[in-house]
PDB file of N, CA and C in Angstrom:
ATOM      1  N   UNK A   1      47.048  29.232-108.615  1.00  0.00           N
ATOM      2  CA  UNK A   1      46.381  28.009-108.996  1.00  0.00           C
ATOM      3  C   UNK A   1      46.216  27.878-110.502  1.00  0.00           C
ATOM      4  N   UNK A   2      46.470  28.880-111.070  1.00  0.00           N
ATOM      5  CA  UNK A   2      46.343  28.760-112.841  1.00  0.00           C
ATOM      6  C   UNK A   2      47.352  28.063-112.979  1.00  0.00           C
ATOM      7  N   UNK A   3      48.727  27.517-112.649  1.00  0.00           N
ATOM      8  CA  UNK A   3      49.710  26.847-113.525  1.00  0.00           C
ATOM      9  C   UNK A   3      49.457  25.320-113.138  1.00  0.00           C
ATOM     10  N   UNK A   4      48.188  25.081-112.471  1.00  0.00           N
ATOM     11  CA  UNK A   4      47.588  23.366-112.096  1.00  0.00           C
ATOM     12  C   UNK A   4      46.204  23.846-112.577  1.00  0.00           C
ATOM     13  N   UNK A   5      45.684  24.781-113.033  1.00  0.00           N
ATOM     14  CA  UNK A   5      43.856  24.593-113.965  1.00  0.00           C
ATOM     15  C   UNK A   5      43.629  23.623-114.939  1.00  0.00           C
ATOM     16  N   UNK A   6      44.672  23.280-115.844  1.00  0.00           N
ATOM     17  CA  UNK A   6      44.716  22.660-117.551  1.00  0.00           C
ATOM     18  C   UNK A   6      43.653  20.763-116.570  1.00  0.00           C
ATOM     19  N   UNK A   7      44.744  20.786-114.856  1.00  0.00           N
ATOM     20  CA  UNK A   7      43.887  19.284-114.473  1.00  0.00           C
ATOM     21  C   UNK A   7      42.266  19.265-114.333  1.00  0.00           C
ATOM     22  N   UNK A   8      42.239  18.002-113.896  1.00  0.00           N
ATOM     23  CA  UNK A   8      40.895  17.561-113.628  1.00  0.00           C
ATOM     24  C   UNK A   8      40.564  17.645-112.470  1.00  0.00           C
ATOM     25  N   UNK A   9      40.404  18.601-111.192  1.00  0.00           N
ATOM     26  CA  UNK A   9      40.712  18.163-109.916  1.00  0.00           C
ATOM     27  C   UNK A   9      39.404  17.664-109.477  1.00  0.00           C
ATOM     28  N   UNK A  10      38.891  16.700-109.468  1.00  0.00           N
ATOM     29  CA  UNK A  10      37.568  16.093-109.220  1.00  0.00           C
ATOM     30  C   UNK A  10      37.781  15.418-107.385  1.00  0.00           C
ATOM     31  N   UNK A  11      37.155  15.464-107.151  1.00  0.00           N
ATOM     32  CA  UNK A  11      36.868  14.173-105.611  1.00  0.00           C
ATOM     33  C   UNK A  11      37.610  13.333-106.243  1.00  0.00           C
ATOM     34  N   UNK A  12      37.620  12.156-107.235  1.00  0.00           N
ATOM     35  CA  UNK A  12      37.917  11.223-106.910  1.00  0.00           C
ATOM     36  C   UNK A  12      39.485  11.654-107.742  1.00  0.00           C
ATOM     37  N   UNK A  13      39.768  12.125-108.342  1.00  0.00           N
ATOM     38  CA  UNK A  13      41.016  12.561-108.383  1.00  0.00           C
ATOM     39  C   UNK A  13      42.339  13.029-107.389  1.00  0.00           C
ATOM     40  N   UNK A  14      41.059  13.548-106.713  1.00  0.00           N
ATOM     41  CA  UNK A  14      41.563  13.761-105.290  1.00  0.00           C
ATOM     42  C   UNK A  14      42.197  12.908-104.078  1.00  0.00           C
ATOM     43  N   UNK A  15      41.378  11.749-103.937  1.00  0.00           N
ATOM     44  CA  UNK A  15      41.160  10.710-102.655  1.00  0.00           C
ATOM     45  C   UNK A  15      41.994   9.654-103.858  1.00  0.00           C
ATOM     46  N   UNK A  16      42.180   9.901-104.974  1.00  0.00           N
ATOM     47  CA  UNK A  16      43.514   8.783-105.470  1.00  0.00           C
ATOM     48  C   UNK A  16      45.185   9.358-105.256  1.00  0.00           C
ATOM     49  N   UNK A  17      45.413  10.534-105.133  1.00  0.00           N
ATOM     50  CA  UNK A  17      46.568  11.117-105.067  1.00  0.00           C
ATOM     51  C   UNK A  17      46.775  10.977-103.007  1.00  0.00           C
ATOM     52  N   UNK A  18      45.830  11.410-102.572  1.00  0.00           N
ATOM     53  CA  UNK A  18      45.523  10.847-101.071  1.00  0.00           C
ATOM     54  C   UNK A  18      45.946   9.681-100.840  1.00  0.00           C
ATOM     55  N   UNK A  19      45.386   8.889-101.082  1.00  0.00           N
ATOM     56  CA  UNK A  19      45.662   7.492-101.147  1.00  0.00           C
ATOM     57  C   UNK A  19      46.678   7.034-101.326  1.00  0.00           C
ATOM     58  N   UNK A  20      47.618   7.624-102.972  1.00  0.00           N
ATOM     59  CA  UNK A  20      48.744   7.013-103.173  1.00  0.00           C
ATOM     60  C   UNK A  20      50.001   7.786-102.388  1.00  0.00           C
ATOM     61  N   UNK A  21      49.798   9.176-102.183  1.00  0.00           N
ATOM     62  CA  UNK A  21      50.430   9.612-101.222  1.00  0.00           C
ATOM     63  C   UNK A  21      50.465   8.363 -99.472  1.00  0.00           C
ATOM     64  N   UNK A  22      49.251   8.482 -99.173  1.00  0.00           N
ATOM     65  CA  UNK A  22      49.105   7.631 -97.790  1.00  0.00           C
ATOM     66  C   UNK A  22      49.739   6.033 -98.040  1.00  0.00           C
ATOM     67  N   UNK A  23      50.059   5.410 -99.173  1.00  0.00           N
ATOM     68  CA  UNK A  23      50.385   4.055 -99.294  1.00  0.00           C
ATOM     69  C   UNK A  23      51.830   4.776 -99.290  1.00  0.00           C
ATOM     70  N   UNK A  24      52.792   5.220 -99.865  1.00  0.00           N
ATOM     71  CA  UNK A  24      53.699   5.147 -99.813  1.00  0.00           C
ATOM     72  C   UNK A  24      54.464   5.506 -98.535  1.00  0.00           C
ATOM     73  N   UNK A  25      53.664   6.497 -97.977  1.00  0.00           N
ATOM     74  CA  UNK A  25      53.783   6.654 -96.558  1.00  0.00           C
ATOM     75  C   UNK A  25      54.219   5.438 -95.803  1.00  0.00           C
ATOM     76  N   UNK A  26      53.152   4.350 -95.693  1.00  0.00           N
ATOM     77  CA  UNK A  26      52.680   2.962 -95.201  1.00  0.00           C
ATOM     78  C   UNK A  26      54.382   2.035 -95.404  1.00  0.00           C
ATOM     79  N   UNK A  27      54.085   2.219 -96.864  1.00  0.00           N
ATOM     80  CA  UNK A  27      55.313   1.111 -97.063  1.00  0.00           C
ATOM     81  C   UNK A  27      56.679   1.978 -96.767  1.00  0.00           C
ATOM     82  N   UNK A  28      56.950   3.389 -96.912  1.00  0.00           N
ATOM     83  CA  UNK A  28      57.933   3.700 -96.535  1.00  0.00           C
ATOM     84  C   UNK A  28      58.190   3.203 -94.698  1.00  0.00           C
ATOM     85  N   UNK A  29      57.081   3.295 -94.060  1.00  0.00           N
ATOM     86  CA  UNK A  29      57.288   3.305 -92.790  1.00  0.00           C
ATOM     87  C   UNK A  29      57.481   1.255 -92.311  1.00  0.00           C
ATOM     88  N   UNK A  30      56.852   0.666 -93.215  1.00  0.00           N
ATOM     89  CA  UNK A  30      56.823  -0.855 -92.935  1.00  0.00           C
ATOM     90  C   UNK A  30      58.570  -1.357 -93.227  1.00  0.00           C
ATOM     91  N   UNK A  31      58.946  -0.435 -94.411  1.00  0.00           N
ATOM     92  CA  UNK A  31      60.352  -0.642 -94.978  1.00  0.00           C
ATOM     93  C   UNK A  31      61.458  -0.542 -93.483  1.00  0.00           C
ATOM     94  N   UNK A  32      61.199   0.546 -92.317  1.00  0.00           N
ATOM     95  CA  UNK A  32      61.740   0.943 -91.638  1.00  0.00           C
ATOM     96  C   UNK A  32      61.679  -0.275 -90.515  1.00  0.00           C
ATOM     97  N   UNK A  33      60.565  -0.319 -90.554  1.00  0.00           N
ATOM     98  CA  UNK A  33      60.198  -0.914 -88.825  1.00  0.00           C
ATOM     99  C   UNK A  33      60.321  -2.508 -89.399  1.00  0.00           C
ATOM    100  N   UNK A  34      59.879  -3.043 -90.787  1.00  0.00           N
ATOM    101  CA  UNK A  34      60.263  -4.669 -90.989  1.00  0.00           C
ATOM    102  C   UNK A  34      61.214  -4.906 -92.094  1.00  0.00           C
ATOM    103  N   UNK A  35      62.181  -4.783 -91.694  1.00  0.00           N
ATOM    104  CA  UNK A  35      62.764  -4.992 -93.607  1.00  0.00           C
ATOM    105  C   UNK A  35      62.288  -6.044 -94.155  1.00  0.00           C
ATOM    106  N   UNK A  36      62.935  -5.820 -95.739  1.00  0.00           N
ATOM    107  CA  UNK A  36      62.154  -6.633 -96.461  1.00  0.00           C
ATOM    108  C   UNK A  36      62.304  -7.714 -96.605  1.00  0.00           C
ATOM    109  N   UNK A  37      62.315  -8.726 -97.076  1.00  0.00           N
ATOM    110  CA  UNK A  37      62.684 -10.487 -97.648  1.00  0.00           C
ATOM    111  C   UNK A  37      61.856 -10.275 -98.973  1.00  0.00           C
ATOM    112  N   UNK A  38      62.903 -10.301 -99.968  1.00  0.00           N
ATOM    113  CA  UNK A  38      62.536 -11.291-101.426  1.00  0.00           C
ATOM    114  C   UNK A  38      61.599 -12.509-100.812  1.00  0.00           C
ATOM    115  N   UNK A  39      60.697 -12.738-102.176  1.00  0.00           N
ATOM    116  CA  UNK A  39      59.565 -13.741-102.025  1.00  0.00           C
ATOM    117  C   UNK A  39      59.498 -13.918-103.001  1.00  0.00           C
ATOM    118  N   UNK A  40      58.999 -15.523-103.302  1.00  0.00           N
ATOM    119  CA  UNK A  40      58.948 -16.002-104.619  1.00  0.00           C
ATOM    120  C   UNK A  40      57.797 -16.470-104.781  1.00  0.00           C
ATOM    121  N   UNK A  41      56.760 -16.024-105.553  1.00  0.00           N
ATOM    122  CA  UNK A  41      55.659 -16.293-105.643  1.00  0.00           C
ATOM    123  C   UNK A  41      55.180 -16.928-107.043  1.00  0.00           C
ATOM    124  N   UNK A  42      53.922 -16.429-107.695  1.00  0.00           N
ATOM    125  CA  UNK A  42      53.658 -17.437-108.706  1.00  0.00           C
ATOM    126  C   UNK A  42      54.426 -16.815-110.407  1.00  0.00           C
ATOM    127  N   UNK A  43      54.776 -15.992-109.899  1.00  0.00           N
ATOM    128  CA  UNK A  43      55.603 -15.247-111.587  1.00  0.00           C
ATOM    129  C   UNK A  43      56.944 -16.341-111.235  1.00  0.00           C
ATOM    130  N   UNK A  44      57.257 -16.792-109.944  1.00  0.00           N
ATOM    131  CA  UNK A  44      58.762 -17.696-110.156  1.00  0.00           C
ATOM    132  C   UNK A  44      60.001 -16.371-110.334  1.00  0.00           C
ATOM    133  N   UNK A  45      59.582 -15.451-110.029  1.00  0.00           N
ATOM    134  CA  UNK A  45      60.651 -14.027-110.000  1.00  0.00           C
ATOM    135  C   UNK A  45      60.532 -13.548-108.631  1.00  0.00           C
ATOM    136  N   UNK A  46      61.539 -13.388-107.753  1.00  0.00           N
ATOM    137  CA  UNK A  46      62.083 -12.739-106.356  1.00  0.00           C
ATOM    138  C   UNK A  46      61.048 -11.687-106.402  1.00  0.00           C
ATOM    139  N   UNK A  47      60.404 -11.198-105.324  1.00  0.00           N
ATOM    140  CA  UNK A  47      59.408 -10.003-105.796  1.00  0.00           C
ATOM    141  C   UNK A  47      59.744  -9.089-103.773  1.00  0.00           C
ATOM    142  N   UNK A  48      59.838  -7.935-103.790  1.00  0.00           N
ATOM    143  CA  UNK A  48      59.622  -7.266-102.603  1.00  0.00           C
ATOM    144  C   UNK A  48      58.512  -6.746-102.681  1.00  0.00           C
ATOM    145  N   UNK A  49      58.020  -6.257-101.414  1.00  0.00           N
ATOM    146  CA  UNK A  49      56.724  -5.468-101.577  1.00  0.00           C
ATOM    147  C   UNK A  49      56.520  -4.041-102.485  1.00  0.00           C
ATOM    148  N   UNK A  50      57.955  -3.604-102.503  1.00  0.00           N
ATOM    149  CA  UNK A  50      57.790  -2.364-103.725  1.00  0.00           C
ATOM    150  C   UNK A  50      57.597  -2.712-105.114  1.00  0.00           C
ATOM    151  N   UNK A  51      58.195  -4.069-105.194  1.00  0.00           N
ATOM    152  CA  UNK A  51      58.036  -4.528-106.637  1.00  0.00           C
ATOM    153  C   UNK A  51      56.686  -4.926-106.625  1.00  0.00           C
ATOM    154  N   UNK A  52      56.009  -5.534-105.587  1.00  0.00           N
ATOM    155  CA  UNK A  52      54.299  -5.954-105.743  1.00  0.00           C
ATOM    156  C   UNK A  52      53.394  -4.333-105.412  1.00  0.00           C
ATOM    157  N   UNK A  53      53.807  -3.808-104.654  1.00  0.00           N
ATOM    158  CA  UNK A  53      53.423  -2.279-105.084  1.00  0.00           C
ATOM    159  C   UNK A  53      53.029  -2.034-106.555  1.00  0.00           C
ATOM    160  N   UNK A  54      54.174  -1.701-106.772  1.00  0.00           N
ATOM    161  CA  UNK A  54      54.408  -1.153-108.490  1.00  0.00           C
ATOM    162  C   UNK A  54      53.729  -1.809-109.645  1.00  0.00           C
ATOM    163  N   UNK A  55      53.583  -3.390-109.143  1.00  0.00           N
ATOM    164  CA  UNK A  55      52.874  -4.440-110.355  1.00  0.00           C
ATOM    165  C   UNK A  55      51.326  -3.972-110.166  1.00  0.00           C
ATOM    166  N   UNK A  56      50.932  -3.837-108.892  1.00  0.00           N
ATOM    167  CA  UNK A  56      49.550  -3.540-108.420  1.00  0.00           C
ATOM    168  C   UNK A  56      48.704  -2.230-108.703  1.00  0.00           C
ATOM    169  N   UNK A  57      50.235  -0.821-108.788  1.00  0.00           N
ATOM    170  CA  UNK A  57      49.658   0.017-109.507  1.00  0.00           C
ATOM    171  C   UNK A  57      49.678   0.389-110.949  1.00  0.00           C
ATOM    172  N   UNK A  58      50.119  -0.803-112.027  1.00  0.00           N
ATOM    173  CA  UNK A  58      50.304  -0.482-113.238  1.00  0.00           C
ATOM    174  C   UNK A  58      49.076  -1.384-113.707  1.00  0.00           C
ATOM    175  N   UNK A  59      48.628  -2.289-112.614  1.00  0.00           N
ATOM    176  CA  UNK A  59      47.740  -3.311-113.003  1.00  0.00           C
ATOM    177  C   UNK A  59      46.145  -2.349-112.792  1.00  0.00           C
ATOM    178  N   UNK A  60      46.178  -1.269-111.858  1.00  0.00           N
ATOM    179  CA  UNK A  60      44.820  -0.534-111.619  1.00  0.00           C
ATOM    180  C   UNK A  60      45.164   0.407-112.888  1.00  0.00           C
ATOM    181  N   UNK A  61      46.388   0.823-113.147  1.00  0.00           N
ATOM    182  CA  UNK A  61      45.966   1.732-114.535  1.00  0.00           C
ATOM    183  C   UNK A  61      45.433   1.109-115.833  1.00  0.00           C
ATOM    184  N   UNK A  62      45.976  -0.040-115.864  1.00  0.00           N
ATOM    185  CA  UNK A  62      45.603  -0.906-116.970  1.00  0.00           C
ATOM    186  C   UNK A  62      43.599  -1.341-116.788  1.00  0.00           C
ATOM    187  N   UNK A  63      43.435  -1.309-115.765  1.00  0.00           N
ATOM    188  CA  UNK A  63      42.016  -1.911-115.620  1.00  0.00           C
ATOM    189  C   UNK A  63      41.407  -0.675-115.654  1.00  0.00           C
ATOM    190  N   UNK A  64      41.757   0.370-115.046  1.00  0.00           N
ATOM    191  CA  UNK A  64      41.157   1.877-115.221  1.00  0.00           C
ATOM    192  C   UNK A  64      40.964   2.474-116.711  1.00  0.00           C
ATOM    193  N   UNK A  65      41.909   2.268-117.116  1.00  0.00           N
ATOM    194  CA  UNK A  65      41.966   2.388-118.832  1.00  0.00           C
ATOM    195  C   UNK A  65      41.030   1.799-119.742  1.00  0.00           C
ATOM    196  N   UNK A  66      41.521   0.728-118.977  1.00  0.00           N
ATOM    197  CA  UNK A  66      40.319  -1.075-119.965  1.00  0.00           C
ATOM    198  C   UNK A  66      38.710  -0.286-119.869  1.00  0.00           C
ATOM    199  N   UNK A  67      38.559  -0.170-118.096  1.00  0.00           N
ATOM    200  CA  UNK A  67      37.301   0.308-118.039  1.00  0.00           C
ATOM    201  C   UNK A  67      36.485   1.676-119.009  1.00  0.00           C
ATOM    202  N   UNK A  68      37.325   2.295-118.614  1.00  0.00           N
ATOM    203  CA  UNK A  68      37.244   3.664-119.535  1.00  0.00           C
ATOM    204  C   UNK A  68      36.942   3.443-120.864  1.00  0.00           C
ATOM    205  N   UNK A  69      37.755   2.430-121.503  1.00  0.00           N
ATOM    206  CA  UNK A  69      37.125   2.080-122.720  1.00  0.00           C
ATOM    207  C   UNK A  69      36.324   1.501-123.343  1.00  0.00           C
ATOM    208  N   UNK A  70      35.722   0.306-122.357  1.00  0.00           N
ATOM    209  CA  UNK A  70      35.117  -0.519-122.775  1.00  0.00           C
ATOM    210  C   UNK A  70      33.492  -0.206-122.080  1.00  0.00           C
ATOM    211  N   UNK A  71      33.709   0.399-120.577  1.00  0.00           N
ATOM    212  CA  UNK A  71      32.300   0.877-120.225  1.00  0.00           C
ATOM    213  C   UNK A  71      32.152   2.410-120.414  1.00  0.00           C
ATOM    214  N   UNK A  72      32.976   3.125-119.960  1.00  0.00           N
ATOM    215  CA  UNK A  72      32.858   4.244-119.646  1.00  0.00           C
ATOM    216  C   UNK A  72      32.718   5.128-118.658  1.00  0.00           C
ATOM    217  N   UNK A  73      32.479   5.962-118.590  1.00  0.00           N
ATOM    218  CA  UNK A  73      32.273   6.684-116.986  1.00  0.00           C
ATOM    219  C   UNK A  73      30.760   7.254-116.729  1.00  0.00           C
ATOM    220  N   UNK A  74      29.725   6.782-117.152  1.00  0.00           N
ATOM    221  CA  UNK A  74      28.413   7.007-116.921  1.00  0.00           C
ATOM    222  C   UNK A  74      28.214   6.536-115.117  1.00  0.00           C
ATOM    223  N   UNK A  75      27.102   8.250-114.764  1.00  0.00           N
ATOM    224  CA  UNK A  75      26.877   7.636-113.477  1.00  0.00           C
ATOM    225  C   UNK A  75      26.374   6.617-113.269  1.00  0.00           C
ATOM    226  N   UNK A  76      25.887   5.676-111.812  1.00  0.00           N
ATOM    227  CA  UNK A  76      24.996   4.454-111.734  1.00  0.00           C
ATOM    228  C   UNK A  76      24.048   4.993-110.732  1.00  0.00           C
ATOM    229  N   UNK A  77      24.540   5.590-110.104  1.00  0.00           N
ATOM    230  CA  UNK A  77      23.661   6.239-109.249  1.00  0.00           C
ATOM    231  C   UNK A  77      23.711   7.429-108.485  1.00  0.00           C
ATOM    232  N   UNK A  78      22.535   8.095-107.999  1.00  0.00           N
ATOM    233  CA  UNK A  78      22.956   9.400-107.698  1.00  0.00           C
ATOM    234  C   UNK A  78      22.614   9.473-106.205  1.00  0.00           C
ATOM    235  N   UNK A  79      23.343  10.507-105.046  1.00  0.00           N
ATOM    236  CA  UNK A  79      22.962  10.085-104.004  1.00  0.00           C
ATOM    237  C   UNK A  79      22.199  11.530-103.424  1.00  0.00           C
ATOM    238  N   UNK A  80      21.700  11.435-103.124  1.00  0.00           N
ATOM    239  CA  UNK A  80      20.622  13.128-102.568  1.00  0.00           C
ATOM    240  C   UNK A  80      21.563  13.803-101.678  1.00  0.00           C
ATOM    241  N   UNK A  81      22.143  14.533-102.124  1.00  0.00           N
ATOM    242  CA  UNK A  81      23.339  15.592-101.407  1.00  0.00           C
ATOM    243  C   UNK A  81      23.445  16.647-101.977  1.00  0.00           C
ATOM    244  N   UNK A  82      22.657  17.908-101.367  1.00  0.00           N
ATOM    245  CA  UNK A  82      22.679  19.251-101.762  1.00  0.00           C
ATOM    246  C   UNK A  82      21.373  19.494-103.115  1.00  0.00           C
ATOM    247  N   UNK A  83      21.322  20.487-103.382  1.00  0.00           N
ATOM    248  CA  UNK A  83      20.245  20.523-103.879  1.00  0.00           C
ATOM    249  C   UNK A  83      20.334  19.608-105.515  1.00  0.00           C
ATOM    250  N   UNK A  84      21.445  19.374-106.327  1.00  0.00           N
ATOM    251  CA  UNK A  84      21.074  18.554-107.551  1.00  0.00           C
ATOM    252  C   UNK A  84      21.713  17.653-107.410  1.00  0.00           C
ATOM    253  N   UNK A  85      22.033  16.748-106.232  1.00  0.00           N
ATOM    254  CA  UNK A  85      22.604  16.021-105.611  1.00  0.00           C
ATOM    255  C   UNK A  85      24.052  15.291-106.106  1.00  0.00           C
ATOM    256  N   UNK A  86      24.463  13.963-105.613  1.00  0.00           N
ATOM    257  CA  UNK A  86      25.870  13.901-106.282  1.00  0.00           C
ATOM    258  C   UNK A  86      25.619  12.420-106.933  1.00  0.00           C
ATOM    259  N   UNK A  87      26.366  12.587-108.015  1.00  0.00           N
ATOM    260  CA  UNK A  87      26.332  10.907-109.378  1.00  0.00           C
ATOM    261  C   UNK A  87      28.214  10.483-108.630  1.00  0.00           C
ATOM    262  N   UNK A  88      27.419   9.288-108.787  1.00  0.00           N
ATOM    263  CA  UNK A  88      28.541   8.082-108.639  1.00  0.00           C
ATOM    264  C   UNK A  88      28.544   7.634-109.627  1.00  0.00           C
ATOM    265  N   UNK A  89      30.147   7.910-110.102  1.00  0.00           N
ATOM    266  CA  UNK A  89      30.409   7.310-111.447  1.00  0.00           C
ATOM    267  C   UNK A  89      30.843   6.072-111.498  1.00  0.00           C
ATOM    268  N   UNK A  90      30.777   5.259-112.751  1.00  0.00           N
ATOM    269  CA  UNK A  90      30.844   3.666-112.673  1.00  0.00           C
ATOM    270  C   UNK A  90      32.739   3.338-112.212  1.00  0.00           C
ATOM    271  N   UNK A  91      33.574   4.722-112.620  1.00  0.00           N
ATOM    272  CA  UNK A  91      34.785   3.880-111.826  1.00  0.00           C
ATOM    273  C   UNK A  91      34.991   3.410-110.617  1.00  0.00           C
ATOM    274  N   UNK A  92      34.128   3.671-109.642  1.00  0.00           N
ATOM    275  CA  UNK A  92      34.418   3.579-108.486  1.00  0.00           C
ATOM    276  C   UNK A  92      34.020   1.933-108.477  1.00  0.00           C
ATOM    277  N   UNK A  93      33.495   1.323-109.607  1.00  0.00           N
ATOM    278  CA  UNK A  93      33.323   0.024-109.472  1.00  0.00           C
ATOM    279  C   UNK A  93      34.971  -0.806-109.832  1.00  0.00           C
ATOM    280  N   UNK A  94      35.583   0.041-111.079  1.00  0.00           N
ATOM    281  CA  UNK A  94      36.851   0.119-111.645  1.00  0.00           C
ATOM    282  C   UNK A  94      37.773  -0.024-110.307  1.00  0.00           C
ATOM    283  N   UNK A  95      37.443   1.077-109.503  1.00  0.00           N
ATOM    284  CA  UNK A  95      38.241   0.845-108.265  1.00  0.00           C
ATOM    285  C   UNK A  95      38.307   0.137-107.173  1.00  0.00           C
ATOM    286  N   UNK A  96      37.007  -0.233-107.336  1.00  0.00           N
ATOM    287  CA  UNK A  96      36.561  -1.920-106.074  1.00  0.00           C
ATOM    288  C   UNK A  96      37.814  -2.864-106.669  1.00  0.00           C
ATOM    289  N   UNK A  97      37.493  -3.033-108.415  1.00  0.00           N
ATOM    290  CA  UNK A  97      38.130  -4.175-108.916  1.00  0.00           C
ATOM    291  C   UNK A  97      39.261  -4.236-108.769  1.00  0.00           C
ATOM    292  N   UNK A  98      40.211  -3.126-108.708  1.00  0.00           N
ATOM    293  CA  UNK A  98      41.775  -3.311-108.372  1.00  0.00           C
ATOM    294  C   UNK A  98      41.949  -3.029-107.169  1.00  0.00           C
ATOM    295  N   UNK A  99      41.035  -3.256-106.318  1.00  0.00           N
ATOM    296  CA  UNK A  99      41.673  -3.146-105.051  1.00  0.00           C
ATOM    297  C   UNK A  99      41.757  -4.764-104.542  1.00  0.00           C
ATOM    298  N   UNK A 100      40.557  -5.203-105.259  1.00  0.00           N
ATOM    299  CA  UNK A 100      40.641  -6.837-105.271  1.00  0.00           C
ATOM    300  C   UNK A 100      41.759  -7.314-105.861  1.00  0.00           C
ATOM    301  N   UNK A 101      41.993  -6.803-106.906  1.00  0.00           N
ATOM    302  CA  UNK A 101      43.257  -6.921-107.526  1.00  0.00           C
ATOM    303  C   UNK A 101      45.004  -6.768-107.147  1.00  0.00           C
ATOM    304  N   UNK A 102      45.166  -5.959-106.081  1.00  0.00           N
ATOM    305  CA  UNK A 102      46.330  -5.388-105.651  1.00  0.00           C
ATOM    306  C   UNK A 102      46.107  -6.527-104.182  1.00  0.00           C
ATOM    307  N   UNK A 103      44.762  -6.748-103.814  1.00  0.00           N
ATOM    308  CA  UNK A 103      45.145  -7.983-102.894  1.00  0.00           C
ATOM    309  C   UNK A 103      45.781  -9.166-103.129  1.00  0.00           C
ATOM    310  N   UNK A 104      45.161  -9.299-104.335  1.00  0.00           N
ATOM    311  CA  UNK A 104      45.488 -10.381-104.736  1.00  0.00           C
ATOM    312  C   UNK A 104      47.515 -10.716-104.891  1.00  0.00           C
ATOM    313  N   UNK A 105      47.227  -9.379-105.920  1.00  0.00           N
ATOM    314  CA  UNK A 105      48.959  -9.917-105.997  1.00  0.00           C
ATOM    315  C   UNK A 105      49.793  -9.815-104.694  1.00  0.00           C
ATOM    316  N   UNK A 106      49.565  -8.713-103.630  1.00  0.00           N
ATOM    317  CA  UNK A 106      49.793  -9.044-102.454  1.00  0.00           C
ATOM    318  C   UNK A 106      50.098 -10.267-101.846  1.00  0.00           C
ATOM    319  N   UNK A 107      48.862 -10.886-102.306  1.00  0.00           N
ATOM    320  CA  UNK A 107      49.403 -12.822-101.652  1.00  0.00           C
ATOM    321  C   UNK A 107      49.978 -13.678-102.306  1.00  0.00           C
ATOM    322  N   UNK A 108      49.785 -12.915-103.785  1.00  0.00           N
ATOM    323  CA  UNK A 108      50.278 -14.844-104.349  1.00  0.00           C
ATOM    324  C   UNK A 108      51.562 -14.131-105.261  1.00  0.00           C
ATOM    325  N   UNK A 109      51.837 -13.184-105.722  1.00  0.00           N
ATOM    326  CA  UNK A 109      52.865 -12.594-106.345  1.00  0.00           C
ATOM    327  C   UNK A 109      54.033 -12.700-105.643  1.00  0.00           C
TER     328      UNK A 109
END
């Protein structure tokens, strides 16, 4: 495990590699069972769902970043779990927002 220490392996570091592991899963398996159709949405550019994938996850790094810089990662609240209990840090608000976000382009992209 020393040649992966230099990371951050936090929970939520965690349940994002989860996640993006489990989405590609998703769309690999949707790719199989529906193929795709080009769609033309509001960019006026042919878009597949890997291409609205990909826009959706460069658009959460960009807002993850934004956030990071502009608020920061201070907890908001802490929840009573174990004896000095656990802080919820403000990205997880970062991460509400692009999930609203990746819906979005979902429909209209």
């Amino acid at each position: 495990m020393e040649s992966i220490a230099w990371m951050a392996w936090t929970l939520p570091t965690a349940i994002f590699f989860v996640a993006l592991a489990c989405t590609l899963a998703v769309m690999t398996w949707l790719a199989a069972v529906y193929p795709e159709a080009e769609r033309v949405g509001v960019l006026r550019i042919p878009t597949t769902r890997g291409d609205r994938l990909f826009i959706s996850l460069i658009a959460a790094a960009v807002i993850h970043l934004a956030w990071i810089g502009l608020v920061g990662t201070d907890p908001i609240a802490t929840v009573p779990i174990g004896e000095e209990g656990f802080e919820i840090s403000s990205l997880w608000l970062a991460s509400g927002i692009s999930l609203v976000t990746a819906v979005l382009i979902f429909r209209t992209v």
